[in-house]
N, C-alpha and C. Protein backbone atom coordinates (compact mmCIF):
# COMPACT_ATOMS: atom_id res chain seq x y z
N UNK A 1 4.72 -4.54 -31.73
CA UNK A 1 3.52 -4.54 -30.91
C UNK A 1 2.42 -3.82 -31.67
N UNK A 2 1.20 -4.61 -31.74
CA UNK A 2 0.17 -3.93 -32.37
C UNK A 2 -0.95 -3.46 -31.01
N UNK A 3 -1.24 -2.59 -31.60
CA UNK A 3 -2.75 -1.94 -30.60
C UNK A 3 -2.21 -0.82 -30.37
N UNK A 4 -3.05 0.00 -29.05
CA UNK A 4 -2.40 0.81 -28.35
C UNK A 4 -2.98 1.10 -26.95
N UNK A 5 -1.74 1.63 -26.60
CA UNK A 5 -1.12 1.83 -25.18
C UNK A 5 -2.14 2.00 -24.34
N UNK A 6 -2.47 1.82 -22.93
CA UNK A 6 -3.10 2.83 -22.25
C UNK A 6 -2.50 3.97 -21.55
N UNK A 7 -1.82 4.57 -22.06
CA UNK A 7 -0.98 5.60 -21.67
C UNK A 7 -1.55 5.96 -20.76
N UNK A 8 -3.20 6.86 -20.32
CA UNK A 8 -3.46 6.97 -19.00
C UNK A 8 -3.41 6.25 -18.11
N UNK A 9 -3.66 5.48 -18.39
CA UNK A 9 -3.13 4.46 -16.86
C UNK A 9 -1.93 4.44 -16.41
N UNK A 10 -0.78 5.00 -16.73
CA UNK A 10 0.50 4.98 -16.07
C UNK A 10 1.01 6.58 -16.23
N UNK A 11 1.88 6.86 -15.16
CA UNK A 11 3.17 8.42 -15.88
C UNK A 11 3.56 7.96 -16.94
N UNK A 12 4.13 9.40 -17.25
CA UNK A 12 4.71 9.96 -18.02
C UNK A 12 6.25 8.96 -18.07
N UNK A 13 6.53 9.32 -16.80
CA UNK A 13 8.25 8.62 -16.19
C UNK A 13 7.96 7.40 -15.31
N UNK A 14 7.27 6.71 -15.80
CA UNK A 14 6.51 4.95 -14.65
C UNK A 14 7.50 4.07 -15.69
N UNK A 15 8.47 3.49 -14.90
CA UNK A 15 8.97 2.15 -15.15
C UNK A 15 8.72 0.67 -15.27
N UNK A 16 7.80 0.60 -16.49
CA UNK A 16 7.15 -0.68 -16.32
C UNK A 16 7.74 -2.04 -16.93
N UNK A 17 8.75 -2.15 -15.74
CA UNK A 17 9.63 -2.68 -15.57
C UNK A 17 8.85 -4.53 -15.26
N UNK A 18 9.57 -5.91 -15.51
CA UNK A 18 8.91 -7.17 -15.21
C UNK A 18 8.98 -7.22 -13.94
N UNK A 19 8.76 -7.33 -12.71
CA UNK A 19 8.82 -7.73 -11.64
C UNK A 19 8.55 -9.60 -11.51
N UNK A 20 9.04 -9.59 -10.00
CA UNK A 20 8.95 -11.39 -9.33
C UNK A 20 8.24 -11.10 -8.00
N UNK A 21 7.78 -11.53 -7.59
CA UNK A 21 6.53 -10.99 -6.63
C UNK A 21 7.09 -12.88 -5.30
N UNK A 22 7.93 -12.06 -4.54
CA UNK A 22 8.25 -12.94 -3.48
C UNK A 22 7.64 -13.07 -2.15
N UNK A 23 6.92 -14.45 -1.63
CA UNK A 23 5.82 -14.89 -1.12
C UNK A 23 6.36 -14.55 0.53
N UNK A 24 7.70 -14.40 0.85
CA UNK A 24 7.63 -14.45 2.03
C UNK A 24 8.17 -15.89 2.90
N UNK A 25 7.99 -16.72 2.26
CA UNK A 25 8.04 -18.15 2.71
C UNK A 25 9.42 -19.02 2.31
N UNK A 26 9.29 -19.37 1.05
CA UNK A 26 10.60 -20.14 0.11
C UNK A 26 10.97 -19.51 -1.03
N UNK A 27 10.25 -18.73 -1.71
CA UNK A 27 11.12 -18.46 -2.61
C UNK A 27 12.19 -17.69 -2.40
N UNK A 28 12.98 -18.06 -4.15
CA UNK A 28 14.52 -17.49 -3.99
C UNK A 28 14.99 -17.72 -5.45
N UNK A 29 15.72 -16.97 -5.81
CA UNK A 29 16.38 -17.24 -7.39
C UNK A 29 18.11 -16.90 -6.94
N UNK A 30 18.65 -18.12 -7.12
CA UNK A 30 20.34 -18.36 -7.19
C UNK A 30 20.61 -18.51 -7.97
N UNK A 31 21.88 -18.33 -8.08
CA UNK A 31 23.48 -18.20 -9.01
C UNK A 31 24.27 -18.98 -8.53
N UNK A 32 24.80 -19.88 -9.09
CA UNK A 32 25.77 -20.80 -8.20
C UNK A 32 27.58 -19.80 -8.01
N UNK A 33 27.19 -18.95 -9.62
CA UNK A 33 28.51 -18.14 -9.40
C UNK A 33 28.11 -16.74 -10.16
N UNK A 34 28.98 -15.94 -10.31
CA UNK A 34 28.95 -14.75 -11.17
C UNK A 34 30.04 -14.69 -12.04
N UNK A 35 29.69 -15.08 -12.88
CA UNK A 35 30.92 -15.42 -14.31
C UNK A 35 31.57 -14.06 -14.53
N UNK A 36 32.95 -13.93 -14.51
CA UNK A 36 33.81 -13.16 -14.33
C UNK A 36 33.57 -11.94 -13.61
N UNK A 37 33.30 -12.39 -12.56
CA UNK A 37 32.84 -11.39 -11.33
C UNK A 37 34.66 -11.45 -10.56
N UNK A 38 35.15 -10.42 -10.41
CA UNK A 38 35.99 -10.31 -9.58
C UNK A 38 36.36 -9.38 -8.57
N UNK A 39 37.34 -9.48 -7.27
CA UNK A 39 37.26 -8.85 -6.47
C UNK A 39 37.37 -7.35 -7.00
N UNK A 40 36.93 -6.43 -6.30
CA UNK A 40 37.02 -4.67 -6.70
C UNK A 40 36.85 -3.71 -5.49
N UNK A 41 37.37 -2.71 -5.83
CA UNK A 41 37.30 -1.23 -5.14
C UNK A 41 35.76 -0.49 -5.43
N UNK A 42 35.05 -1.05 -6.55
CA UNK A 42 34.10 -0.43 -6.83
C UNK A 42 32.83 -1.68 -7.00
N UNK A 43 31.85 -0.98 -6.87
CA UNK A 43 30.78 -1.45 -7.54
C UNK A 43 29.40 -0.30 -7.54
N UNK A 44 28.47 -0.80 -8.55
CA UNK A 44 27.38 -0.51 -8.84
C UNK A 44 25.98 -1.17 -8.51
N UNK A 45 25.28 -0.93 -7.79
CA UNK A 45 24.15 -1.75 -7.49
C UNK A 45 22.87 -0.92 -7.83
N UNK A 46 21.84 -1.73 -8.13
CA UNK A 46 20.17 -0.90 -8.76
C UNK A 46 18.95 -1.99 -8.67
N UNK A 47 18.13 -1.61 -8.04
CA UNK A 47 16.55 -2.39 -8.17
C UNK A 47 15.67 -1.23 -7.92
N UNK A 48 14.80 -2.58 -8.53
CA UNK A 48 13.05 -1.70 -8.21
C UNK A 48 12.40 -2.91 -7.17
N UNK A 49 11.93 -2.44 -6.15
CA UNK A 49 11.51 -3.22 -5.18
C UNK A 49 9.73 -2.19 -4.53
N UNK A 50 9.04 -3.55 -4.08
CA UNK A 50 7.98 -2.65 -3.13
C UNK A 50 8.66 -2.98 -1.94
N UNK A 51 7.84 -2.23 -0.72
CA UNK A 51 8.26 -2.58 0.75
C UNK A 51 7.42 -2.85 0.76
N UNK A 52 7.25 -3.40 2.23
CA UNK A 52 6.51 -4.34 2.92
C UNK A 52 6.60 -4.20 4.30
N UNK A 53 5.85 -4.42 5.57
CA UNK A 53 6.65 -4.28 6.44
C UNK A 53 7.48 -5.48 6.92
N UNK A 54 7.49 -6.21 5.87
CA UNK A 54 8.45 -7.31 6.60
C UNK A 54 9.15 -7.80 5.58
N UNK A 55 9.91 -7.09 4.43
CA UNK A 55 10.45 -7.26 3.19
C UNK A 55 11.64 -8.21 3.41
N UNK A 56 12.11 -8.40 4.68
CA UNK A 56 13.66 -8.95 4.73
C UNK A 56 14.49 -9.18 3.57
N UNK A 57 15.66 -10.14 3.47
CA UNK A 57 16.63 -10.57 2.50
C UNK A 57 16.19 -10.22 1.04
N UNK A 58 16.92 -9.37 0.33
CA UNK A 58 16.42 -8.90 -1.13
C UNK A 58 17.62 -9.58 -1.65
N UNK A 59 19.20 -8.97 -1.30
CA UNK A 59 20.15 -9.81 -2.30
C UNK A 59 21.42 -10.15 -1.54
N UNK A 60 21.60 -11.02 -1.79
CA UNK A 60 22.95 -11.89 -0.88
C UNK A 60 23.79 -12.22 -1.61
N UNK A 61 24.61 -12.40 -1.41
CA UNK A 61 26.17 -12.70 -1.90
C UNK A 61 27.26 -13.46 -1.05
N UNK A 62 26.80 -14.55 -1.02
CA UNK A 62 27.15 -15.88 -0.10
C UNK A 62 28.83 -16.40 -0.66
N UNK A 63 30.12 -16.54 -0.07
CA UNK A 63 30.88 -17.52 -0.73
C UNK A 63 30.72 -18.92 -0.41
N UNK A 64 30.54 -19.37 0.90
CA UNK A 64 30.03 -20.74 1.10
C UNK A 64 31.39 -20.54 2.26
N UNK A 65 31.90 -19.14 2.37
CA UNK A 65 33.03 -19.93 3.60
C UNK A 65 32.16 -18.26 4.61
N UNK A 66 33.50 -17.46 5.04
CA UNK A 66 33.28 -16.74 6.00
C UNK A 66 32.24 -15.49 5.12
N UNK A 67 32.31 -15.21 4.10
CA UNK A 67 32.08 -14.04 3.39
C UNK A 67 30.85 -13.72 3.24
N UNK A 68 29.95 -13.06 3.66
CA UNK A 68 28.00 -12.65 3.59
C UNK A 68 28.57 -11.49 3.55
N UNK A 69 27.60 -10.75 2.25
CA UNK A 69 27.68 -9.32 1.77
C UNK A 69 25.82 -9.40 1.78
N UNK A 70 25.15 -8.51 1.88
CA UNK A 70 23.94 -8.74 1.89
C UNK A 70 23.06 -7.14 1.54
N UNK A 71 21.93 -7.04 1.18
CA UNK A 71 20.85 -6.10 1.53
C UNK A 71 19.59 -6.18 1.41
N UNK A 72 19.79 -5.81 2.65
CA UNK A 72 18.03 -6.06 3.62
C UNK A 72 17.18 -4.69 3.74
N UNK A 73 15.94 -5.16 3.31
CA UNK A 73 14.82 -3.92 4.26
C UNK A 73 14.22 -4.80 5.04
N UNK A 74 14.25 -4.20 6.15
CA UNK A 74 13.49 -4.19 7.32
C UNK A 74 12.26 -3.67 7.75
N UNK A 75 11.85 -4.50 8.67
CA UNK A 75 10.22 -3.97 8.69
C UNK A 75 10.35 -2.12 9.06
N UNK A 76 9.65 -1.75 9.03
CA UNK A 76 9.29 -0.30 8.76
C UNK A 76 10.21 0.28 7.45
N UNK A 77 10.56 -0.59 6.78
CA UNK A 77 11.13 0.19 5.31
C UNK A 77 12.80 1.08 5.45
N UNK A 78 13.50 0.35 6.47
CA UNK A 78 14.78 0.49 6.40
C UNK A 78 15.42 -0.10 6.02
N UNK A 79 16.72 -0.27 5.20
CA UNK A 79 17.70 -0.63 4.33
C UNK A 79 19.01 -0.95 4.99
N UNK A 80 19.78 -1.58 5.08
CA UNK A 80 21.13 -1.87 5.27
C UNK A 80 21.93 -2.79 4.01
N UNK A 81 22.89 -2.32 4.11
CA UNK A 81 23.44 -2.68 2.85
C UNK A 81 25.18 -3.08 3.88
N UNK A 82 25.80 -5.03 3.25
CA UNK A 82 26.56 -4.49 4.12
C UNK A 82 27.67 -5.81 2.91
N UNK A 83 29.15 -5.22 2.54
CA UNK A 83 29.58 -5.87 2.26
C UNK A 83 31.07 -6.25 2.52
N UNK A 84 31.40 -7.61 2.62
CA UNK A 84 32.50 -8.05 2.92
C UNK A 84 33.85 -8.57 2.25
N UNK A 85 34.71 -8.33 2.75
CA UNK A 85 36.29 -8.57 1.95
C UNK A 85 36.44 -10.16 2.19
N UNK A 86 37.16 -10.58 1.60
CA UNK A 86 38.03 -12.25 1.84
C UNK A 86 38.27 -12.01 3.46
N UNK A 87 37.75 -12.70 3.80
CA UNK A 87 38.07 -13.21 5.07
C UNK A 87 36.97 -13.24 6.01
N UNK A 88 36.03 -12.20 5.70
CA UNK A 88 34.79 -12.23 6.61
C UNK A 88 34.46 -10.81 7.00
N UNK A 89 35.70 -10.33 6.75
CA UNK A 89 35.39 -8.46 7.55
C UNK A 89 34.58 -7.37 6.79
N UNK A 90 34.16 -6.74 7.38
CA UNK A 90 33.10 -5.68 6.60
C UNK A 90 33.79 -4.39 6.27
N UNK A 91 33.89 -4.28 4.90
CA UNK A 91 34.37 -3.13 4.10
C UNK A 91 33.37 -2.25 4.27
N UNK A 92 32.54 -2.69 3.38
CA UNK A 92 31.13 -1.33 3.40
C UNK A 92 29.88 -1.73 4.06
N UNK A 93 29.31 -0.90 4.98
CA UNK A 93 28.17 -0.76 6.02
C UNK A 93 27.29 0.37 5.93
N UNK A 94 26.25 0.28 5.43
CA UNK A 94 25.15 1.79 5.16
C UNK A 94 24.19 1.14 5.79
N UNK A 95 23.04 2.40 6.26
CA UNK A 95 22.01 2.14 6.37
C UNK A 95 21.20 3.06 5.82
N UNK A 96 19.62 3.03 5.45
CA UNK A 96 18.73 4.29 4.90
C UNK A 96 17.90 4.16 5.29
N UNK A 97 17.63 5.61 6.04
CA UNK A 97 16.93 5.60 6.95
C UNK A 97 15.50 5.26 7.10
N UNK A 98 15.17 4.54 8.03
CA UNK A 98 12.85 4.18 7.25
C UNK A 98 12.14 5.30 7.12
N UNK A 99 12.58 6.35 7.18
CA UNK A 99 11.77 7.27 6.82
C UNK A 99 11.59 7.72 5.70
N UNK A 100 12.95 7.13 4.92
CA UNK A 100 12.87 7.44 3.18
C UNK A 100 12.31 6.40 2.66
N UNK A 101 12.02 5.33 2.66
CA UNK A 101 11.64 4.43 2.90
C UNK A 101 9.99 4.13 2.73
N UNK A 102 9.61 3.76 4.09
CA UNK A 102 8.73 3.62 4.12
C UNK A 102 7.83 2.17 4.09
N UNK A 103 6.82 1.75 4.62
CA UNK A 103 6.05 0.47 3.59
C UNK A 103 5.30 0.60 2.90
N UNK A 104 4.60 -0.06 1.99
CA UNK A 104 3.87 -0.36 0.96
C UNK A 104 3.90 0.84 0.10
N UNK A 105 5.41 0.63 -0.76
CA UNK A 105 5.76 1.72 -1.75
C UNK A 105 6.60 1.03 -2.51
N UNK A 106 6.68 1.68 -3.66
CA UNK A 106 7.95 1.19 -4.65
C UNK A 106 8.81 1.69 -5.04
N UNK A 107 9.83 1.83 -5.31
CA UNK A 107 11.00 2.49 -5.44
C UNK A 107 12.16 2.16 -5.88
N UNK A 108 13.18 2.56 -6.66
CA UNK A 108 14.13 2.27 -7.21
C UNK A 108 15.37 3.04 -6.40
N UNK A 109 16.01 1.58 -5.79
CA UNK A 109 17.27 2.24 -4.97
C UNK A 109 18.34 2.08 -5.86
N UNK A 110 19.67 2.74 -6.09
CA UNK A 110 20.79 2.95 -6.57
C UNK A 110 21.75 3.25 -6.06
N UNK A 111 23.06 2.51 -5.56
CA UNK A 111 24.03 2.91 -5.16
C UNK A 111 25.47 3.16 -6.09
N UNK A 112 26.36 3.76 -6.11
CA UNK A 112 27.43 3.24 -6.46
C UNK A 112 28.71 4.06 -5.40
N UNK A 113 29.42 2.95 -5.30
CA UNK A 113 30.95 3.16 -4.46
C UNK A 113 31.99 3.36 -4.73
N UNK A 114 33.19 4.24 -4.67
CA UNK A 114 34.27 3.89 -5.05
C UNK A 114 34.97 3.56 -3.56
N UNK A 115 35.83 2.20 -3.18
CA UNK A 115 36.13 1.96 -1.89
C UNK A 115 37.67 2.95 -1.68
N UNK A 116 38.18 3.52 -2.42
CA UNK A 116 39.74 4.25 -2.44
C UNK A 116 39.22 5.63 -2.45
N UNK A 117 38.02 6.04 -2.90
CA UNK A 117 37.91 7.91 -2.51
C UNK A 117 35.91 7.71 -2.04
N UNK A 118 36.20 8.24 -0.93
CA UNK A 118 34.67 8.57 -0.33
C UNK A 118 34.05 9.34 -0.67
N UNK A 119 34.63 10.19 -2.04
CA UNK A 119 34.16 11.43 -2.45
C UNK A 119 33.27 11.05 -3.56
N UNK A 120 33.56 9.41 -3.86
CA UNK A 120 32.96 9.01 -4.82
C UNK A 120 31.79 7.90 -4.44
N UNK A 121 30.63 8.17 -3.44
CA UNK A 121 29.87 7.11 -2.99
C UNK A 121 28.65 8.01 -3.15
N UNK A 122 27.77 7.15 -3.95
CA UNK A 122 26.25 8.26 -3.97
C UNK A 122 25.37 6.72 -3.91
N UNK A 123 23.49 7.61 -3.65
CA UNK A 123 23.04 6.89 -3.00
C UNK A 123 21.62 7.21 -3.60
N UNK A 124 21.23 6.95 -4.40
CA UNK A 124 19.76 7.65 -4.74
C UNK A 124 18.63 6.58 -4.89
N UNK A 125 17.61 7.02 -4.27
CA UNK A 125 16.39 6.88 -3.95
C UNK A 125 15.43 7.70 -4.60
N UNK A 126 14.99 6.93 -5.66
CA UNK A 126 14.10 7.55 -7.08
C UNK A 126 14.15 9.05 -7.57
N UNK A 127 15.58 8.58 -8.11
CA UNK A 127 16.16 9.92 -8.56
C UNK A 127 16.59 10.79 -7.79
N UNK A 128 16.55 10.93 -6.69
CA UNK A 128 17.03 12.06 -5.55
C UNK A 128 18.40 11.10 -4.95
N UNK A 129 19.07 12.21 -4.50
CA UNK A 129 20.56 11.92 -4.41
C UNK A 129 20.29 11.79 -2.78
N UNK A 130 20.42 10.66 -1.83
CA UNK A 130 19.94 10.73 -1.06
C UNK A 130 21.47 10.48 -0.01
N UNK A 131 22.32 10.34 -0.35
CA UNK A 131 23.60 10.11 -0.28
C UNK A 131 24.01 10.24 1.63
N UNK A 132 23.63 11.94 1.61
CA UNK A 132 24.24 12.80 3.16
C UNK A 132 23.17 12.34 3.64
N UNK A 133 22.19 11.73 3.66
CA UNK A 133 20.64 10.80 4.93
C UNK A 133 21.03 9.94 5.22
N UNK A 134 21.92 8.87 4.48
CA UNK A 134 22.83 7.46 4.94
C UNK A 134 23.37 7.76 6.03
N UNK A 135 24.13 6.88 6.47
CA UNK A 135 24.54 6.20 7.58
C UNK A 135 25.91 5.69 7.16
N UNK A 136 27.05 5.76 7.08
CA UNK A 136 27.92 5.10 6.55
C UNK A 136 28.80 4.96 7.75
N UNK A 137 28.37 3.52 8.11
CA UNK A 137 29.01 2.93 9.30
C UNK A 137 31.13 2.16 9.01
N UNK A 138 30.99 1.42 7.80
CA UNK A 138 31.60 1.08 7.61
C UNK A 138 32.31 1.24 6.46
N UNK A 139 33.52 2.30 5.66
CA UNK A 139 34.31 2.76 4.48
C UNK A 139 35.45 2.40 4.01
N UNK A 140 35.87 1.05 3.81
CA UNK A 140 37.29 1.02 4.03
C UNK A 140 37.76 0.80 2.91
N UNK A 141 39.19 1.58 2.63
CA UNK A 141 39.90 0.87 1.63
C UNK A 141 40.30 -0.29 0.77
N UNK A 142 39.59 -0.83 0.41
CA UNK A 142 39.90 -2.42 0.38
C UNK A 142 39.07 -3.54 -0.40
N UNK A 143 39.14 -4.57 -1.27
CA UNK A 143 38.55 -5.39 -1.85
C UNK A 143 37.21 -5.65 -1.55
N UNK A 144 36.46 -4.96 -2.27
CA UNK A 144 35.27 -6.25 -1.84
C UNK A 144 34.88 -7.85 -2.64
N UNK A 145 34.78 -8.47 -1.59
CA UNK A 145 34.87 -10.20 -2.07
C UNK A 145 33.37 -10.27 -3.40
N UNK A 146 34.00 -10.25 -4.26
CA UNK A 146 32.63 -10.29 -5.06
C UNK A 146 33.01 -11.89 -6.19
N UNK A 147 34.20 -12.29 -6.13
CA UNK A 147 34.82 -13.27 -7.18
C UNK A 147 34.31 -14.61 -6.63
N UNK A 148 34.03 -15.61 -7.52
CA UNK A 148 33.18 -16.46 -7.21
C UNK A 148 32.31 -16.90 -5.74
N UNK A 149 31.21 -16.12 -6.15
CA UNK A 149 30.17 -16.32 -5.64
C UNK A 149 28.63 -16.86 -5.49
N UNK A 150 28.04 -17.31 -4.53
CA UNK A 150 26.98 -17.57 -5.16
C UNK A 150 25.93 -15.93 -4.79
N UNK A 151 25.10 -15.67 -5.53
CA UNK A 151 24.26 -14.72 -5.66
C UNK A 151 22.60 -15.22 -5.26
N UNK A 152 21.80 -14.65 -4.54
CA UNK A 152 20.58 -14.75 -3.91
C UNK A 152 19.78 -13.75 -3.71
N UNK A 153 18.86 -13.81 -4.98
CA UNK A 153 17.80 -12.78 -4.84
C UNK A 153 16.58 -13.23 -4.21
N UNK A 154 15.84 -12.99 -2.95
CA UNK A 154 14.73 -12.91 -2.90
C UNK A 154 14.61 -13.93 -1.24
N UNK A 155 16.17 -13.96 -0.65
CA UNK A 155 15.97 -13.95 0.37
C UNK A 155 16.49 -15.45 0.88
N UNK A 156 17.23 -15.82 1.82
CA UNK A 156 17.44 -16.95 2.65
C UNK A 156 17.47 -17.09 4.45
N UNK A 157 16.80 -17.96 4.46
CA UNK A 157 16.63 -18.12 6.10
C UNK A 157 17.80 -17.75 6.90
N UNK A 158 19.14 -18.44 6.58
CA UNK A 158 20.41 -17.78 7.27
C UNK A 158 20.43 -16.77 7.67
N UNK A 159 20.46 -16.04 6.97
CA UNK A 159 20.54 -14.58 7.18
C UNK A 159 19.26 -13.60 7.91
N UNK A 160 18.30 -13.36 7.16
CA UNK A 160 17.46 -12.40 7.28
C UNK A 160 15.67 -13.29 7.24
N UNK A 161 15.97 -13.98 6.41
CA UNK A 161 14.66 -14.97 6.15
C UNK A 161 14.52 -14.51 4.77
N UNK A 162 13.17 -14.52 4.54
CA UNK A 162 12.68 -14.68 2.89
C UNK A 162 12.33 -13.17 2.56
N UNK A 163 11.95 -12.85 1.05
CA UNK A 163 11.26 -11.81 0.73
C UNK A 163 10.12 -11.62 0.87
N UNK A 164 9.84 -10.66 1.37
CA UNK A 164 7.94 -10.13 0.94
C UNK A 164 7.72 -9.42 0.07
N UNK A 165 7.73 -9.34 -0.87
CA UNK A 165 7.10 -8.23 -2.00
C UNK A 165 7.89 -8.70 -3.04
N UNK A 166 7.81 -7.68 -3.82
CA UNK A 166 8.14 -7.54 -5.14
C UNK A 166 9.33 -6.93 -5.26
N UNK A 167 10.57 -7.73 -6.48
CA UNK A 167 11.54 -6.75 -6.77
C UNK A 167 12.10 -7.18 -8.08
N UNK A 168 12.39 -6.05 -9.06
CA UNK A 168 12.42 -5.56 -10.52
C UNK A 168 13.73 -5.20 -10.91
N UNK A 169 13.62 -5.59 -11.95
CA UNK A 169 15.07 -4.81 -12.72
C UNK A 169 16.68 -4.59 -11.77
N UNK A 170 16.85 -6.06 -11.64
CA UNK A 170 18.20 -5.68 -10.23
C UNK A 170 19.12 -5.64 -11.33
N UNK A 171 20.21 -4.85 -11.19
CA UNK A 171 21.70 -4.89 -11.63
C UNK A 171 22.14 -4.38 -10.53
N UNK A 172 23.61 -5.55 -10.88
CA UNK A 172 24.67 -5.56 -9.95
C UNK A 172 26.00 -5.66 -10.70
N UNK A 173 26.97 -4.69 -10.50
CA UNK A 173 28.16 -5.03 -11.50
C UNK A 173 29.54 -4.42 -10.86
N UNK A 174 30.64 -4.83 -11.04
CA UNK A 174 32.14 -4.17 -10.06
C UNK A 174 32.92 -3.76 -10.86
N UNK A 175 31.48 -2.37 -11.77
CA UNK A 175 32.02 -1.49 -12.29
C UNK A 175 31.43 -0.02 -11.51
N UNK A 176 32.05 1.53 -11.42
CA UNK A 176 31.51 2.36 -10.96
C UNK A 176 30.94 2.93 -12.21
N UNK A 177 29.27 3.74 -11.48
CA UNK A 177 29.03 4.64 -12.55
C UNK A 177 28.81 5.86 -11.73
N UNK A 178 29.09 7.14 -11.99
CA UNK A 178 28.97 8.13 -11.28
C UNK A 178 27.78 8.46 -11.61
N UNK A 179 26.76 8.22 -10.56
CA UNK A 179 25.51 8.53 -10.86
C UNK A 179 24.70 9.99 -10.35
N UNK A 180 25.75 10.67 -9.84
CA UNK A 180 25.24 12.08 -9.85
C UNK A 180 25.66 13.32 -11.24
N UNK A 181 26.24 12.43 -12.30
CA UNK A 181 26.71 13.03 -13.17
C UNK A 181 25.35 12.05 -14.65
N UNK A 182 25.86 10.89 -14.37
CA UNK A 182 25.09 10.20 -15.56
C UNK A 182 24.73 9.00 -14.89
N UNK A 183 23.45 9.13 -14.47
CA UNK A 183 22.62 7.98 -14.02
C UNK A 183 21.48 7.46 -15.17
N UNK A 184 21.79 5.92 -15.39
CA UNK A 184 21.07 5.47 -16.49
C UNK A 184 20.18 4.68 -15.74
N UNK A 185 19.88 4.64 -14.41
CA UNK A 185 18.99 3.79 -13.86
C UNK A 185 17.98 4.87 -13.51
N UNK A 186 17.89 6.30 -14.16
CA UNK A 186 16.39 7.33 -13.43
C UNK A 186 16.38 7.97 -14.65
């Protein structure tokens, strides 16, 4: 890259990250599968998203039979995060609260789970460990259905409806990273 920067115009620590800027209406970016995605005890999830007050469906995880794993913000800038085992039943259930939240903000949410020790589930919200503010409705021992799937960023009518805003830099993987020790997403 030749030239230079406008460094004042951004922090020090600003993630200027590509974003997809979702209309609200139809858009959507699918996966028909997740190539060697298989069932797990763990996973890792990370985006940069704005709110909105009507952000609905950010990422889905459809099998095409009983199985919807999903996470949604909701108007006033609340979060639910909810995912399901083979068969249809809900392993893991969070919510965060709209007050961390918020609308018309941006922010980088991060989870990671271990489903066999609860000692191992953190939750951070731009860098702060936001973990004990959750809601953890649903903890269970047990698979989550992540092996061939289709994947849906940016929202489907089924469920929640479409996206409003903007969302950046997603990883998703059913590996754990202990992110109160070494978080590479802050």
């Amino acid at each position: 890259q030749n030239g230079t920067l406008a460094t004042a115009d951004r922090g020090a620590n600003q993630d200027n990250c590509v974003a997809s800027k979702f209309d609200g209406v139809d858009d959507k970016l699918t996966l028909a599968s997740i190539a060697g995605a298989t069932n797990s005890k763990v996973l890792t999830f990370s985006c940069i998203f704005t709110s909105t007050a009507s952000n609905n469906d950010v990422f889905q995880l459809y099998s095409g039979g009983s199985e919807v794993s999903y996470i949604y913000f909701g108007s006033g800038g609340g979060m639910s995060v909810v995912f399901d085992a083979t068969g249809g039943t809900n392993v893991l259930a969070f919510t965060v609260p709209a007050s961390s939240i918020g609308d018309e903000r941006t922010h980088k949410i991060s989870f990671s789970v271990d489903m066999a020790n609860t000692a191992n589930r953190y939750v951070f919200l731009n860098g702060v460990n936001i973990t004990s503010s959750v809601t953890w409705s649903t903890y269970t021992d047990a698979l989550i259905h992540v092996a061939s799937i289709n994947a849906t960023i940016g929202g489907d009518p089924a469920l929640f409806g479409y996206n409003n805003g903007s969302i950046g830099e997603l990883y998703f993987d059913t590996n754990y990273i202990d992110l109160a020790t070494s978080n590479p997403f802050w």
